[in-house]
Protein backbone atom coordinates (compact mmCIF):
# COMPACT_ATOMS: atom_id res chain seq x y z
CA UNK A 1 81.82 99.13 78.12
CA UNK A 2 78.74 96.66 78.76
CA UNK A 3 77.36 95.87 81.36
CA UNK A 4 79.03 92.48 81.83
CA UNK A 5 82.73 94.14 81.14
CA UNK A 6 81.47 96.24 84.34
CA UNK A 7 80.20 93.66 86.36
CA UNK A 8 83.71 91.90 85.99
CA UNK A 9 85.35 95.47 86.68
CA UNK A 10 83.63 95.29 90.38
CA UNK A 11 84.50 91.96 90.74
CA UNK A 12 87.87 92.37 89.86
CA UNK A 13 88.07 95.15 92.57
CA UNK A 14 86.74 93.14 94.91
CA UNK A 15 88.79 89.97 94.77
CA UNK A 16 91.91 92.86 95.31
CA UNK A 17 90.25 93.99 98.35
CA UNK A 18 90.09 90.59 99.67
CA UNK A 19 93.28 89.50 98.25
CA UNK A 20 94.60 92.48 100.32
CA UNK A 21 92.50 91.41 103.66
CA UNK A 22 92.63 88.59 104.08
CA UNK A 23 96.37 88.67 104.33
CA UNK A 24 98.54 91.03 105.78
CA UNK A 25 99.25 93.32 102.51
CA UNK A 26 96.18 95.98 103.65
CA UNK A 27 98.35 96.81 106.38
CA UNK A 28 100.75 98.80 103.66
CA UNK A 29 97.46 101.27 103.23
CA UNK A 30 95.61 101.00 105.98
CA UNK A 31 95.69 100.47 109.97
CA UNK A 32 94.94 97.29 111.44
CA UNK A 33 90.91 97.76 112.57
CA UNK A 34 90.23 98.25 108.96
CA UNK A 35 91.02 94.27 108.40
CA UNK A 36 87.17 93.27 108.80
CA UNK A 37 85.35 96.41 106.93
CA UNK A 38 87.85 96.16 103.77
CA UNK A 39 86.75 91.90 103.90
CA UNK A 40 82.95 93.15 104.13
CA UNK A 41 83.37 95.58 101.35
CA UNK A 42 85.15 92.66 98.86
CA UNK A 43 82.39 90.50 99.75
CA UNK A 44 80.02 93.21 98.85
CA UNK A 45 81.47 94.02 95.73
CA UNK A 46 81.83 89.83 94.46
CA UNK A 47 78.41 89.71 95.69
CA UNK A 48 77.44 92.73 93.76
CA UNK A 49 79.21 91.22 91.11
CA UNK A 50 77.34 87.52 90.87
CA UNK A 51 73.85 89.99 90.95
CA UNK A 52 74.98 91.89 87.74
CA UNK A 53 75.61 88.94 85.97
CA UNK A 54 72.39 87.25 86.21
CA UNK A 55 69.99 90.05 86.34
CA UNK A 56 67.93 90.38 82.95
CA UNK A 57 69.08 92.82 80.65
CA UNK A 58 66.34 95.79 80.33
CA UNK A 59 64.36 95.44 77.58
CA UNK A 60 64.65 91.65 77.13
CA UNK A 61 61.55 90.44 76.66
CA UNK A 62 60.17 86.55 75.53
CA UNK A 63 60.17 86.34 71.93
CA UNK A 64 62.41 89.80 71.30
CA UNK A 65 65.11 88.81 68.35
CA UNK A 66 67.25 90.74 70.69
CA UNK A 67 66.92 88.33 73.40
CA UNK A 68 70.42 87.63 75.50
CA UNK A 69 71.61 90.55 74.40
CA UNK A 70 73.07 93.34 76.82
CA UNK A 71 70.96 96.78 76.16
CA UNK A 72 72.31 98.37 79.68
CA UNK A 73 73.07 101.99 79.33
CA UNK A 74 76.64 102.23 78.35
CA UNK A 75 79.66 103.53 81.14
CA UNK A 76 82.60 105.81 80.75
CA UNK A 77 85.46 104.54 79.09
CA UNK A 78 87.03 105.82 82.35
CA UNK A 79 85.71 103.12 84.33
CA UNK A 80 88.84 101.19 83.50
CA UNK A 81 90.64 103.43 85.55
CA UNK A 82 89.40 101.98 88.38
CA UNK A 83 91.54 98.94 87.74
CA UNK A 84 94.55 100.52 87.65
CA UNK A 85 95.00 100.52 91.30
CA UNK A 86 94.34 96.62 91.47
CA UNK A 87 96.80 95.95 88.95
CA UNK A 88 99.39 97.82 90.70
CA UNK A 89 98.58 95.71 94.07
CA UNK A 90 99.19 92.35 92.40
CA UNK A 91 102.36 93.21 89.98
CA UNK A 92 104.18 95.88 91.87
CA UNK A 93 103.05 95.13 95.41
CA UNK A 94 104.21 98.38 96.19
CA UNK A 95 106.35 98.71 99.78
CA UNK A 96 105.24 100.03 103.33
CA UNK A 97 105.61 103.85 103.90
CA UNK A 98 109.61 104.17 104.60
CA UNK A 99 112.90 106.81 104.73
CA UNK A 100 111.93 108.35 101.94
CA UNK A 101 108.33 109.90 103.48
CA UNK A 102 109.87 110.55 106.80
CA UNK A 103 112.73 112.09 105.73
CA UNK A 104 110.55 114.58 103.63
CA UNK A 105 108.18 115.08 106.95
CA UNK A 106 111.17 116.13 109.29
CA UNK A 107 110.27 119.70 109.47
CA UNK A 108 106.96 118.25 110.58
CA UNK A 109 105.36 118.76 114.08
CA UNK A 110 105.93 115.93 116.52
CA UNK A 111 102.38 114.92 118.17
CA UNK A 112 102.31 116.24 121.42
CA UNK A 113 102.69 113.58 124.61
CA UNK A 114 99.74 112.14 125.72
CA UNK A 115 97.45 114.60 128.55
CA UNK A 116 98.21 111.50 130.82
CA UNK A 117 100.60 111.08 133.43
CA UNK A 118 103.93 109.23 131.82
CA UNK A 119 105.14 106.65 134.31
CA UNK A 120 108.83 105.79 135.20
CA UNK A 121 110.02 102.80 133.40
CA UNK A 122 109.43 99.28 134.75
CA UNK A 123 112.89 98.33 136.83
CA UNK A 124 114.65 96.13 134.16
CA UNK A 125 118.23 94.11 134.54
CA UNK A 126 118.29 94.93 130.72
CA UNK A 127 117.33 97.27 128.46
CA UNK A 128 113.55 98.31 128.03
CA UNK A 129 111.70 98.09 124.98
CA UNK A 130 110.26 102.09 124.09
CA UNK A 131 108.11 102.90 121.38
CA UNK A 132 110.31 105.60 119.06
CA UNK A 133 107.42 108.13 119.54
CA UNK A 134 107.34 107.35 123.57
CA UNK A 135 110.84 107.92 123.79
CA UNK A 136 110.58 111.64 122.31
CA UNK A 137 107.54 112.53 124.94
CA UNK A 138 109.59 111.07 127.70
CA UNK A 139 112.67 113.16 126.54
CA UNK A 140 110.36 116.37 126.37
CA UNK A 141 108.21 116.38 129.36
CA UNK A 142 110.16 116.44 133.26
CA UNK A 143 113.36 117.35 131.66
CA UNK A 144 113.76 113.56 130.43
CA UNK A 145 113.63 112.13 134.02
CA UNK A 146 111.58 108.79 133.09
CA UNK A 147 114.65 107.89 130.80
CA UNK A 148 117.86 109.64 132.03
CA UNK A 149 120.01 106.96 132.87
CA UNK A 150 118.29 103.86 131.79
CA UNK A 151 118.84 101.50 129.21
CA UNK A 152 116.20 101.64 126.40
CA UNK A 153 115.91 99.43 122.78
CA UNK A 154 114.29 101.22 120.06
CA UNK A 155 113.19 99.04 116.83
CA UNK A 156 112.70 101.04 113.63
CA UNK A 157 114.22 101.82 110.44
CA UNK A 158 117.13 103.58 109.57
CA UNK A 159 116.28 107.20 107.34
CA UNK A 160 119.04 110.27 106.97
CA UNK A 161 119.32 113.50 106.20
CA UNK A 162 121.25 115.68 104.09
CA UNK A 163 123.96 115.83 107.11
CA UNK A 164 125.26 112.38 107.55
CA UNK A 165 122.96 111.72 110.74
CA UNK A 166 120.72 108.47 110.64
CA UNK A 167 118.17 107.75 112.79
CA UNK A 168 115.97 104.97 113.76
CA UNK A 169 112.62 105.86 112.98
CA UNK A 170 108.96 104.91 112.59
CA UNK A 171 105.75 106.46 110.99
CA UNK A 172 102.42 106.10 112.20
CA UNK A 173 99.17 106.47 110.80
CA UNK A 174 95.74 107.23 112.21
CA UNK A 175 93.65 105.57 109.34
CA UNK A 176 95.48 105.24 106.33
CA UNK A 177 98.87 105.86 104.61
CA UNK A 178 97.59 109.65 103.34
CA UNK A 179 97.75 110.66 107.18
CA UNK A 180 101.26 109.02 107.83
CA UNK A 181 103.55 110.96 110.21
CA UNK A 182 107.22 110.04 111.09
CA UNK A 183 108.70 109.92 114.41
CA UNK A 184 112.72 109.47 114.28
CA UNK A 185 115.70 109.58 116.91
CA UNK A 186 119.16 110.85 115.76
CA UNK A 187 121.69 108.00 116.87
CA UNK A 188 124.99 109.11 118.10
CA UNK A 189 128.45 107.01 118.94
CA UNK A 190 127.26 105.33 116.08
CA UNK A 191 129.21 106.16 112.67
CA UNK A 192 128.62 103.27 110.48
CA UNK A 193 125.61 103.62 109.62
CA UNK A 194 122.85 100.76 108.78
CA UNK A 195 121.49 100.41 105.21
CA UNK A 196 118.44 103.20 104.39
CA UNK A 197 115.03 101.63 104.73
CA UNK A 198 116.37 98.68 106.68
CA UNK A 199 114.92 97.64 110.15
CA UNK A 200 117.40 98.23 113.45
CA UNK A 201 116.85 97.26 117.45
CA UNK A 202 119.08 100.87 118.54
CA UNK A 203 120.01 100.03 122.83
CA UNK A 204 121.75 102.64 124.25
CA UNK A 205 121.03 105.81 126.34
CA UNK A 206 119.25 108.99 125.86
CA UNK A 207 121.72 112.07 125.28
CA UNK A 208 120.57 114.48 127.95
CA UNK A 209 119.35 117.89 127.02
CA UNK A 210 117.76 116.77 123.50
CA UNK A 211 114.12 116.81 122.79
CA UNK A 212 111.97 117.54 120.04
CA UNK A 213 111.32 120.84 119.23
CA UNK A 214 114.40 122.24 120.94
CA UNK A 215 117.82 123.30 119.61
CA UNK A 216 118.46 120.35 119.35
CA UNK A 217 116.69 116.55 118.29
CA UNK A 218 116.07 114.00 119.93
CA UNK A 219 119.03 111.56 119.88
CA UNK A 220 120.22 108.47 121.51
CA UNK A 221 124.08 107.48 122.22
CA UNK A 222 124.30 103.95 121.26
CA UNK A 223 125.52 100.77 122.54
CA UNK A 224 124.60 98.69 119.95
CA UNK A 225 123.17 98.47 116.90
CA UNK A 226 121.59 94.93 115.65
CA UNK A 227 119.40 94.48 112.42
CA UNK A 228 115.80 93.06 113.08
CA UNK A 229 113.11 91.88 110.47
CA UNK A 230 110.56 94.42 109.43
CA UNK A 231 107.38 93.48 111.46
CA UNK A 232 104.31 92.54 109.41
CA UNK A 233 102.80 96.41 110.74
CA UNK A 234 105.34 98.92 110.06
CA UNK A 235 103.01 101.07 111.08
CA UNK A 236 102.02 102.62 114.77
């Protein structure tokens, strides 16, 4: 590979990254605060790029019969591995983190509740909107007291398991998709059952005496069930 094959490698990887960026597709890898480091980086790399290019080759010198020609030491042939990735991003556009991660990650430990104090529920005519995670500390810490008897919506998508339960769920990440973890609710009263993968608003009622980590999950006994657009973050 020469050095100008190279050059156009980077800059190649670099147009992805702001491709990605500058839009909302990094949000499939990454969390949101990485919007502005991943646009830096792309700049970087085009930058990077436009410098490769126009250098001098090493040893061209005025009057050298070799002059204009590229005598850069030469690169792996692996290199063009590193365009894989790229390619993938603008053909397949691969999906957001769904069903089929969190229903392999049910065994998983649920993050503990936050070491601050959870407060009742604002007073609401209506149902209020709970995080899927927030719901599961609020059923495991006071017995459940900050949601026993009040009307909560829960937005998610639907995942399974090898019983016949679905459950509206959500996965969050703390950086990127490698440290994904799923938080889900088992939904009761609720037989037919959405479409895997697609995106819910569950309003209903907690079933008292569930919680994570106990005999029994976390579940909700619904009201209704109404389908909702996946959000531009899928992620929490």
């Amino acid at each position: 590979m020469t050095r100008t094959t190279q050059a156009l490698v980077v800059g190649f990887l670099g147009a992805v990254l702001l491709r990605l960026s500058l839009g909302d597709g990094y949000l499939r890898y990454v969390t949101g605060w990485m919007k502005w480091p991943l646009v830096a980086t792309g700049v970087v790399l085009l930058g990077l790029t436009v410098w490769m290019l126009l250098r001098p080759a090493s040893g061209e010198h005025d009057g050298d019969d070799h002059e204009g020609h590229d005598h850069g030491h030469k690169v792996p042939a692996m290199t063009w591995l590193a365009i894989i990735p790229g390619v993938i991003v603008f053909v397949a556009s691969p999906p957001s983190l769904g069903a089929y991660l969190a229903e392999r990650r049910a065994d998983d430990p649920v993050a503990a509740a936050p070491d601050a104090e959870i407060l009742p529920l604002p007073a609401s005519d209506g149902p209020v909107d709970v995080e899927v995670a927030e719901f599961m500390w609020r059923a495991g810490v006071e017995d459940g007291s900050t949601i026993k008897d009040r009307d909560v919506r829960l937005t998610g998508f639907v995942s399974t398991d090898e019983n016949g339960n679905w459950y509206v769920t959500r996965i969050a990440i703390a950086c990127c998709a490698a440290d994904a973890s799923a938080s889900r609710v088992r939904v009761e009263d609720y037989d037919d059952a959405p479409e895997r993968d697609s995106w819910v608003a569950v309003t209903g009622r907690w079933v008292e005496g569930t919680a994570p980590g106990g005999k029994s999950e976390t579940a909700i006994e619904a009201a209704s069930v109404e389908p909702r657009e996946a959000p531009a973050n899928t992620y929490q």
